[in-house]
C-alpha atoms as a PDB file:
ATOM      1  CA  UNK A   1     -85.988 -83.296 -53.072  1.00  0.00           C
ATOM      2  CA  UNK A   2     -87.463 -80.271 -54.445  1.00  0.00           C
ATOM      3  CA  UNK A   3     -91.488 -80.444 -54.073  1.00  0.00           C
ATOM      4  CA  UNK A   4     -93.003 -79.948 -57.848  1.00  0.00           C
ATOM      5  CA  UNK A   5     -95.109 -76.760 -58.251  1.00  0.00           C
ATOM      6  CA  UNK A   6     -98.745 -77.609 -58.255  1.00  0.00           C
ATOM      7  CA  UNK A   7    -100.213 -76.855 -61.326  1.00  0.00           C
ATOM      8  CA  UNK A   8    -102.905 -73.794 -61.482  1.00  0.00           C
ATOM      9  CA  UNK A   9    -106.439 -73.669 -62.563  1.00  0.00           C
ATOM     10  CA  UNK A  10    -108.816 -71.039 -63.390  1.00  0.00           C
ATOM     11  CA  UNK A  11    -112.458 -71.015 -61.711  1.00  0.00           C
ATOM     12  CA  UNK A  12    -115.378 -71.053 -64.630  1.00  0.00           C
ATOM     13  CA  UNK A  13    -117.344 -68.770 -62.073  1.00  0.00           C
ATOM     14  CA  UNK A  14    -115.206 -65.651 -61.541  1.00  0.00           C
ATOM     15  CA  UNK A  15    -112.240 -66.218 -63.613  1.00  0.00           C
ATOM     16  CA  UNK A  16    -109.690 -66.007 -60.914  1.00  0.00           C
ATOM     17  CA  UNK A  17    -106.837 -68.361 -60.971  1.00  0.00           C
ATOM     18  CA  UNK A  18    -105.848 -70.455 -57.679  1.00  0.00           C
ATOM     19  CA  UNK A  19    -103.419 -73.829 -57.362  1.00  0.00           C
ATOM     20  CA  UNK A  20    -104.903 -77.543 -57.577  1.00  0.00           C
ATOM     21  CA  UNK A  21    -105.339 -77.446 -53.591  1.00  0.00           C
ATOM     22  CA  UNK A  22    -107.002 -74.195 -53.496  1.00  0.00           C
ATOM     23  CA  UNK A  23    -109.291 -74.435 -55.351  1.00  0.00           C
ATOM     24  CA  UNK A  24    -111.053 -76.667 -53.382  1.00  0.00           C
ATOM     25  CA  UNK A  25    -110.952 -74.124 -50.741  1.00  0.00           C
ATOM     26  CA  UNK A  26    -112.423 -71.502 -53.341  1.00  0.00           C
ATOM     27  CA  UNK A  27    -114.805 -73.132 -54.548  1.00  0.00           C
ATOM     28  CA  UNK A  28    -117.385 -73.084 -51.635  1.00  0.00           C
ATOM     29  CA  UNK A  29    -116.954 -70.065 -50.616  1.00  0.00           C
ATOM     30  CA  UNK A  30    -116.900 -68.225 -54.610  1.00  0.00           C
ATOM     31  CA  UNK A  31    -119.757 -65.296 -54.659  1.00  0.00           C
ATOM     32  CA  UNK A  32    -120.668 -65.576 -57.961  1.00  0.00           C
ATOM     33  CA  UNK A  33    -120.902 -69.694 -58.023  1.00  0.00           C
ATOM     34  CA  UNK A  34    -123.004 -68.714 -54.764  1.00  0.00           C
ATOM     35  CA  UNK A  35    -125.204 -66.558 -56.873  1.00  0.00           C
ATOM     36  CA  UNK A  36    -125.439 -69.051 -59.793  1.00  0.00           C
ATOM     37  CA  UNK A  37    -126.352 -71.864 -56.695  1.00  0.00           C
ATOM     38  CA  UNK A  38    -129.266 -69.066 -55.594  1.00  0.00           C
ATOM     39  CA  UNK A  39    -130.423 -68.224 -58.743  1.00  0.00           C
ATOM     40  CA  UNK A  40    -130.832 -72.280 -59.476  1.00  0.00           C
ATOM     41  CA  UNK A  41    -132.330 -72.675 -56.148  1.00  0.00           C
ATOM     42  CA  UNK A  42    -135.559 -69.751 -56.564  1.00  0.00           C
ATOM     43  CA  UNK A  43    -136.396 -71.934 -59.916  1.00  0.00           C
ATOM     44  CA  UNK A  44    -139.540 -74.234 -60.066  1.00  0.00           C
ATOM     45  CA  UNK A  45    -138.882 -78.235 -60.390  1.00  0.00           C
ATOM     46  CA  UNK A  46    -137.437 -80.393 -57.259  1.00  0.00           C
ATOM     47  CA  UNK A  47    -134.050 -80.736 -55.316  1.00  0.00           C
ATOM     48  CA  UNK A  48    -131.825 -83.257 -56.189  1.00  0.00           C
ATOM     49  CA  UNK A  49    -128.272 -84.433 -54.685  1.00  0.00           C
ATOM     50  CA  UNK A  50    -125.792 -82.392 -56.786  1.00  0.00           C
ATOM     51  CA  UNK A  51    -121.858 -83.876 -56.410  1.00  0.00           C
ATOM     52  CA  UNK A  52    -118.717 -82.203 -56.849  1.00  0.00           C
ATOM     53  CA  UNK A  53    -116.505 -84.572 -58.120  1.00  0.00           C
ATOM     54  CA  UNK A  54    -112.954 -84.220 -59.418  1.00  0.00           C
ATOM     55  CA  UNK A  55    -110.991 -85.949 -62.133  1.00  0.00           C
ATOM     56  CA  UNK A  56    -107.231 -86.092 -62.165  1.00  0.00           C
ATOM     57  CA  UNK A  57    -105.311 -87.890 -64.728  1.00  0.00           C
ATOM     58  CA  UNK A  58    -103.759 -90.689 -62.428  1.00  0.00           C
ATOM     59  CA  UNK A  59    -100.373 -90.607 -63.862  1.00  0.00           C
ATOM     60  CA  UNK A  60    -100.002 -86.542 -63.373  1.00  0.00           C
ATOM     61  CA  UNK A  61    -101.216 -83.976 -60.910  1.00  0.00           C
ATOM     62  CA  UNK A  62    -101.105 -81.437 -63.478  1.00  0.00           C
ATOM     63  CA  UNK A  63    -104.516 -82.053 -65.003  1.00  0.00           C
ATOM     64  CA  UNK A  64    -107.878 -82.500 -63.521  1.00  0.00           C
ATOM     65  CA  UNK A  65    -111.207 -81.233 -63.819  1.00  0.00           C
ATOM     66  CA  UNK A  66    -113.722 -80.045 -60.897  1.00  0.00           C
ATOM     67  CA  UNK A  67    -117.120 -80.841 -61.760  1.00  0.00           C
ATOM     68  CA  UNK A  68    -120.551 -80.647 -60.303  1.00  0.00           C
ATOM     69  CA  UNK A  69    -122.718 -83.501 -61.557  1.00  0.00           C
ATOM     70  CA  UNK A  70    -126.255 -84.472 -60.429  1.00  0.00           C
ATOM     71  CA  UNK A  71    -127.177 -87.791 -59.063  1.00  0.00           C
ATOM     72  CA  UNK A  72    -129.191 -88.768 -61.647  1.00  0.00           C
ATOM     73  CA  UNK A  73    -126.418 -88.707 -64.142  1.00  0.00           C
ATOM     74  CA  UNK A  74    -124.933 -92.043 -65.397  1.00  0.00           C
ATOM     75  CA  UNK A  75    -121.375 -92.997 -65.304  1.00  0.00           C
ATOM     76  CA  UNK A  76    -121.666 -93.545 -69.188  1.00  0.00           C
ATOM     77  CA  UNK A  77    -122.479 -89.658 -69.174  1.00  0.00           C
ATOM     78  CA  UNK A  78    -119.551 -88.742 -67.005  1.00  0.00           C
ATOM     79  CA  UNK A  79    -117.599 -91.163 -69.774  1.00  0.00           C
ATOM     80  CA  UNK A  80    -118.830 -89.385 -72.477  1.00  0.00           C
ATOM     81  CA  UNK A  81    -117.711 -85.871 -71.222  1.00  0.00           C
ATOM     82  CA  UNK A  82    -114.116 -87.167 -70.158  1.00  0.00           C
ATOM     83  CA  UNK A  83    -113.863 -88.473 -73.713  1.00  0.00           C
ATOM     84  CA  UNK A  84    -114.964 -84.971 -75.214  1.00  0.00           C
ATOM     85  CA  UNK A  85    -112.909 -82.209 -72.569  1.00  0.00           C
ATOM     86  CA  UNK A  86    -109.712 -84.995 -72.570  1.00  0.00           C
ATOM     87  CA  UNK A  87    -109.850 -88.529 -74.567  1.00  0.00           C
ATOM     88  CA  UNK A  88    -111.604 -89.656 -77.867  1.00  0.00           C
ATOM     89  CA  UNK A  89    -109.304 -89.971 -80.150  1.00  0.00           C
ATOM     90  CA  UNK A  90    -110.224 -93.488 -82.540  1.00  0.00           C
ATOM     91  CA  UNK A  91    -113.611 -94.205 -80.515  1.00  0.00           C
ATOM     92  CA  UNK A  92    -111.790 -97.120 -78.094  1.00  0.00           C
ATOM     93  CA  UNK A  93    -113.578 -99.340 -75.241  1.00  0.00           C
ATOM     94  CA  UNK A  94    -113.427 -97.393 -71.748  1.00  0.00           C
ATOM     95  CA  UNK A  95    -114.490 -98.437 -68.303  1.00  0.00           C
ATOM     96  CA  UNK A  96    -115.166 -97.719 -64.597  1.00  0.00           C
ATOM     97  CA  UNK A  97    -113.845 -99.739 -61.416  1.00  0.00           C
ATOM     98  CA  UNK A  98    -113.709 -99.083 -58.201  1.00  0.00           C
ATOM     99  CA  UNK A  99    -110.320 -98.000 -56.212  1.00  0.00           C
ATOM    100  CA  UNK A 100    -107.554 -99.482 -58.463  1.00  0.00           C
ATOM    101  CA  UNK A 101    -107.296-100.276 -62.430  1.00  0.00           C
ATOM    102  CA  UNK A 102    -107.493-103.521 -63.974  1.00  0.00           C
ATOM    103  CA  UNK A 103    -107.367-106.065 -61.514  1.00  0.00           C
ATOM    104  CA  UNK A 104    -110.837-103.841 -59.647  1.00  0.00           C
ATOM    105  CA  UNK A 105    -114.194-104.429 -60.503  1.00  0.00           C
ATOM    106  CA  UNK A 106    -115.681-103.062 -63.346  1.00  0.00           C
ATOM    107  CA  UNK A 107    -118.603-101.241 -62.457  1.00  0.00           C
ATOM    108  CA  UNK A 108    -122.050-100.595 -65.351  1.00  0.00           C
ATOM    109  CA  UNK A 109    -122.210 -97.376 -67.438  1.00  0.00           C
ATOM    110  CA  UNK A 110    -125.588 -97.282 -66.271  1.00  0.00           C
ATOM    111  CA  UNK A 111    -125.248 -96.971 -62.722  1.00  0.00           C
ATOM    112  CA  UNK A 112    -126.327 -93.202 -61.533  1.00  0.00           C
ATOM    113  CA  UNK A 113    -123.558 -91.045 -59.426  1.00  0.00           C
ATOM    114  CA  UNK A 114    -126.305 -90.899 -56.057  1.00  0.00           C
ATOM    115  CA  UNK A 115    -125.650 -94.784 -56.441  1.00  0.00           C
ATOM    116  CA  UNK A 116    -121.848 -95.200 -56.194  1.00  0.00           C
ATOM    117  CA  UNK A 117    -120.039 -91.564 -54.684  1.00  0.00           C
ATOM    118  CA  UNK A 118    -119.933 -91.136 -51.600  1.00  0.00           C
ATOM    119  CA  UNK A 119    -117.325 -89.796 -48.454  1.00  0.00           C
ATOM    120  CA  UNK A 120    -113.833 -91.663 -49.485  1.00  0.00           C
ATOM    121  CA  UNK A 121    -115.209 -92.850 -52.504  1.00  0.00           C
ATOM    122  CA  UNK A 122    -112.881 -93.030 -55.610  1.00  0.00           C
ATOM    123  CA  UNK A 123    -113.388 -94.615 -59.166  1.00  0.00           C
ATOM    124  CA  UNK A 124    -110.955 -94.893 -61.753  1.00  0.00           C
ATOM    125  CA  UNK A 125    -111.804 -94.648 -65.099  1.00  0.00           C
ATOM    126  CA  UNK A 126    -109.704 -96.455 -68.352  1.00  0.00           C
ATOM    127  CA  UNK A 127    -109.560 -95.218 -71.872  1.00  0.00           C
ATOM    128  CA  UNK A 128    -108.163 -97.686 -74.496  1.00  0.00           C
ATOM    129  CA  UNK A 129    -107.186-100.548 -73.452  1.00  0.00           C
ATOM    130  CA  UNK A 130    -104.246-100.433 -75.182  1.00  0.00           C
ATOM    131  CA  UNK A 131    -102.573 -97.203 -75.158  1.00  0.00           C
ATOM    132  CA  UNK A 132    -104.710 -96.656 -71.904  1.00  0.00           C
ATOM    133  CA  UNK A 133    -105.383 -93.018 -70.130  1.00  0.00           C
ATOM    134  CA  UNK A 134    -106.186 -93.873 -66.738  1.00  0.00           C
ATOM    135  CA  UNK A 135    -107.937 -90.634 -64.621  1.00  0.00           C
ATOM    136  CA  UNK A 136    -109.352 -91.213 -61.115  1.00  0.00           C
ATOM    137  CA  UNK A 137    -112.781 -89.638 -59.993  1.00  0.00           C
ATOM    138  CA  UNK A 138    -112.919 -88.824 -56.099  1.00  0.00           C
ATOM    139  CA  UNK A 139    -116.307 -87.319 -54.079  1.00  0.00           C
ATOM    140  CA  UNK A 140    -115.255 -84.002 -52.586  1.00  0.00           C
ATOM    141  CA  UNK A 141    -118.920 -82.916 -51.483  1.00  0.00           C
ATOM    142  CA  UNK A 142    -122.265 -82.911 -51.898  1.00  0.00           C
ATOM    143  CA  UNK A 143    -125.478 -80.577 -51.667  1.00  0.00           C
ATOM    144  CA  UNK A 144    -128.941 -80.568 -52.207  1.00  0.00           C
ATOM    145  CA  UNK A 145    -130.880 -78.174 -54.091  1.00  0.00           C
ATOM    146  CA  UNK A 146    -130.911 -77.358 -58.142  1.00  0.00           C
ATOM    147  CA  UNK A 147    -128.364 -77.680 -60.611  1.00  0.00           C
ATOM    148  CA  UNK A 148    -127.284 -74.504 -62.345  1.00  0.00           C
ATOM    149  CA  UNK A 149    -127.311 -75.747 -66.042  1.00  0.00           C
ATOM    150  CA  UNK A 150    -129.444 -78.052 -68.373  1.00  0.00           C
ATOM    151  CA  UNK A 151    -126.995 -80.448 -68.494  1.00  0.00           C
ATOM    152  CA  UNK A 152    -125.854 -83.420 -66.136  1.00  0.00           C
ATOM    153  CA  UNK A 153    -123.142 -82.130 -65.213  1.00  0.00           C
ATOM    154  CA  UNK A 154    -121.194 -78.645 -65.346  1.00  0.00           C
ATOM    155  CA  UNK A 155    -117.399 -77.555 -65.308  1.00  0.00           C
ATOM    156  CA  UNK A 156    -116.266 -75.469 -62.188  1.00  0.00           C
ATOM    157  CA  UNK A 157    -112.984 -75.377 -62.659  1.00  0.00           C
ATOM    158  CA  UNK A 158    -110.021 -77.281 -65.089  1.00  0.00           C
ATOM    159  CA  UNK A 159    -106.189 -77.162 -64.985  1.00  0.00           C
ATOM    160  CA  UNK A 160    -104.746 -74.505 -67.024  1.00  0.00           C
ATOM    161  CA  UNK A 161    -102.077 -75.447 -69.925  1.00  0.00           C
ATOM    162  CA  UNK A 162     -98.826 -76.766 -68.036  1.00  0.00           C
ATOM    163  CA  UNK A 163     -95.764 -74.591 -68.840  1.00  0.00           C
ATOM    164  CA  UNK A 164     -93.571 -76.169 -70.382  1.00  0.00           C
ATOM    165  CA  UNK A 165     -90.452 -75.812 -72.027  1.00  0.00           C
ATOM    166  CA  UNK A 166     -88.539 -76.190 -75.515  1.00  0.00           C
ATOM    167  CA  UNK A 167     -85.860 -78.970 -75.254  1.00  0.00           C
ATOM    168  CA  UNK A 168     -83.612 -77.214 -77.595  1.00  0.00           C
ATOM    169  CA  UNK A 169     -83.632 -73.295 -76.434  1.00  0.00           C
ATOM    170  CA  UNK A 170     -86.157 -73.001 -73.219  1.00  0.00           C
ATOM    171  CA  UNK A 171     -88.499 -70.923 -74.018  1.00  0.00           C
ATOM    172  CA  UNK A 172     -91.773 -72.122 -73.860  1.00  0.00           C
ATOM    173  CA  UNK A 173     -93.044 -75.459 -75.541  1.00  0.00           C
ATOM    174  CA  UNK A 174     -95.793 -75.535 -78.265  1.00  0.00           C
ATOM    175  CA  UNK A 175     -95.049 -78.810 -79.685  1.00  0.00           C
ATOM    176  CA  UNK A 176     -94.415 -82.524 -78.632  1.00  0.00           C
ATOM    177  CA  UNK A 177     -91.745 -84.596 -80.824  1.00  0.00           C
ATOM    178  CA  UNK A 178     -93.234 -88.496 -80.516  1.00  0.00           C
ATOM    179  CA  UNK A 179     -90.272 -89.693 -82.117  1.00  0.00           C
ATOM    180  CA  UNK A 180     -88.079 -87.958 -78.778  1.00  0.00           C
ATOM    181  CA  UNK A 181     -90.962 -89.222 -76.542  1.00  0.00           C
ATOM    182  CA  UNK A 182     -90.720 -93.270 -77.959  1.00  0.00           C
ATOM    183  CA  UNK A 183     -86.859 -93.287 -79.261  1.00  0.00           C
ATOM    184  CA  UNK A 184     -84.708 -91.888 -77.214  1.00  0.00           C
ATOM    185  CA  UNK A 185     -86.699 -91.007 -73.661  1.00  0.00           C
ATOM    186  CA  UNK A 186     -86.451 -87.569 -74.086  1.00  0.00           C
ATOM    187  CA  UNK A 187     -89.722 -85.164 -73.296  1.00  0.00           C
ATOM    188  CA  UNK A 188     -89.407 -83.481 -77.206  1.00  0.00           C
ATOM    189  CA  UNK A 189     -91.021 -80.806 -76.102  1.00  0.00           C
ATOM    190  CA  UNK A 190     -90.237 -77.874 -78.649  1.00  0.00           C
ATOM    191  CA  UNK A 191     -90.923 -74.004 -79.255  1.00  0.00           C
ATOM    192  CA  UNK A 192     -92.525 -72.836 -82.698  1.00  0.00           C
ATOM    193  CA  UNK A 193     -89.464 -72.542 -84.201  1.00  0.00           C
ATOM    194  CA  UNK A 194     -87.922 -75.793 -83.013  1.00  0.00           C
ATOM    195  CA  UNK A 195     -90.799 -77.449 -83.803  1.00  0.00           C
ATOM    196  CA  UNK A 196     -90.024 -76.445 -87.762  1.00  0.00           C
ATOM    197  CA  UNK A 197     -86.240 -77.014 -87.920  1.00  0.00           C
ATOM    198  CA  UNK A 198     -86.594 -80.558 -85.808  1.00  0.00           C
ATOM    199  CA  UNK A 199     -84.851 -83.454 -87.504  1.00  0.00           C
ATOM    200  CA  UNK A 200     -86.757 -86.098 -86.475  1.00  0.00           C
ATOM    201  CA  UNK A 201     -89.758 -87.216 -88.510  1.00  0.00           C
ATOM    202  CA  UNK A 202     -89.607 -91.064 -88.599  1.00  0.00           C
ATOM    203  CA  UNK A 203     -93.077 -90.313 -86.701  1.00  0.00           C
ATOM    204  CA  UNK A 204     -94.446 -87.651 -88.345  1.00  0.00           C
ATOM    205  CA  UNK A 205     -94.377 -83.965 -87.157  1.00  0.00           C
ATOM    206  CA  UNK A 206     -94.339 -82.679 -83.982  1.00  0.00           C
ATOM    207  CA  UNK A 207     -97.741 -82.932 -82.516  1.00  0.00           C
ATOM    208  CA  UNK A 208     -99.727 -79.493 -80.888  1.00  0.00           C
ATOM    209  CA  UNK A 209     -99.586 -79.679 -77.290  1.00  0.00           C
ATOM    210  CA  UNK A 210    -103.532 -79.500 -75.885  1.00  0.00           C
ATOM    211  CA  UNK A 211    -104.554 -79.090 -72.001  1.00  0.00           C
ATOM    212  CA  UNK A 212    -105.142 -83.388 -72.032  1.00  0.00           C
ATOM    213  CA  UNK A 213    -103.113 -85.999 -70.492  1.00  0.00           C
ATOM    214  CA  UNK A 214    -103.373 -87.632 -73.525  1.00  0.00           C
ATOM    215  CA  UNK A 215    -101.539 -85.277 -76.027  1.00  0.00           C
ATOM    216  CA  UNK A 216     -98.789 -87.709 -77.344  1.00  0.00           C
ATOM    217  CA  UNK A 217    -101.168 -91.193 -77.408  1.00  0.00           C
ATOM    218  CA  UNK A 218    -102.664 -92.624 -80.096  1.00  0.00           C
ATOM    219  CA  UNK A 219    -102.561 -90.027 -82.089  1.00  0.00           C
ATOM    220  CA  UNK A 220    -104.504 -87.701 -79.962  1.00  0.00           C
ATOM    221  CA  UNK A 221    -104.379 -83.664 -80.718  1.00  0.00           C
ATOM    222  CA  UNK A 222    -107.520 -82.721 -79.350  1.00  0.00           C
ATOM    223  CA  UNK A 223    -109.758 -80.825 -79.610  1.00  0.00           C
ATOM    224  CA  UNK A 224    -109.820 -80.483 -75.669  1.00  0.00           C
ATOM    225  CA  UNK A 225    -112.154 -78.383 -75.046  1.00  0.00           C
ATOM    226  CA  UNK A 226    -115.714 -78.393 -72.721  1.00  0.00           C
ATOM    227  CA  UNK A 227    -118.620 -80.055 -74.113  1.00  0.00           C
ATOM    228  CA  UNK A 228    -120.933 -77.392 -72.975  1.00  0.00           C
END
């Protein structure tokens, strides 16, 4: 069986582009997150534990998120980013367990990241419980010393736009056909000009594809972009 080509992902530090597993190995050693971790560091105020944690949709390697988020952060704050980079589409329920889905126990918005990650540690987190989006959370590492934004958490690095292709001709895909996706089993994955001459429309029009595992669901068409 032919291994599938990991998906690539640009660093928000120096711009550079490396595959899902190496970025990891970037990341620590990147100059000009180095600098950014320096700069933080010669700043008045105290240390903290600061976590890189990554998201991955569970269904798909080909999207995930590396973020560093300080230990004082909630889970409900992690929540609300996830629903703003990758989720919100109708405002559903959402929740955090640890290890598995459904049958794991859910664990409180309000608990802080110091208090649950640790080595091994891996939550999963559940959009809608009906059309669900299901993305894990696993601890990669952990320092001490002064985060480099305002915020509670901030993006290091994100999947870039999977490339995909247009059912009909092969070049590449723009759009998403739901009524291919539900009907018939098919992808519908069409170019611009596909996407206009495409007969089906018992669904509506073919939807934009976005950089979210949950183009297609509920609806969903973005925005999928970074909070801050």
């Amino acid at each position: 069986m032919t291994r599938k080509k990991q998906t690539r992902g640009q660093c928000t530090y120096c711009k550079k582009t490396y595959a899902k597993s190496g970025m990891l190995r970037h990341l620590p050693a990147c100059s000009q997150r180095l600098e950014a971790i320096k700069e933080a560091d010669e700043q008045t105020g105290a240390n903290e534990y600061i976590f890189h944690l990554r998201a991955q949709d569970a269904w798909s390697g080909d999207f995930w998120l590396d973020r560093e988020v300080r230990g004082s952060a909630t889970l409900q704050q992690i929540d609300e980013y996830l629903r703003a980079i990758w989720l919100e589409c109708c405002g559903h329920l959402s929740r955090f367990s640890l290890g598995g889905g459904w049958g794991s126990e859910e664990i409180s918005g309000k608990r802080q990241v110091r208090q649950i990650f640790a080595p091994d540690v891996e939550l999963t987190h559940i959009y809608d419980f009906g059309s669900s989006s299901e993305t894990t959370i696993k601890f990669v590492s952990m320092r001490k010393g002064k985060p480099t934004t305002c915020h509670p958490m901030a993006l290091m690095a994100r999947n870039s736009v999977p490339e995909d292709t247009c059912i009909e001709c092969g070049q590449p895909a723009a759009w998403l056909c739901m009524e291919c996706l539900y009907k018939t089993g098919q992808e519908g994955l069409l170019c611009d000009q596909h996407a206009e001459t495409h007969s089906h429309d018992n669904y509506g029009e073919p939807v934009p594809l976005v950089n979210s595992p949950r183009t297609g669901m509920c609806g969903y068409t973005g925005p999928a972009e970074p909070p801050y």
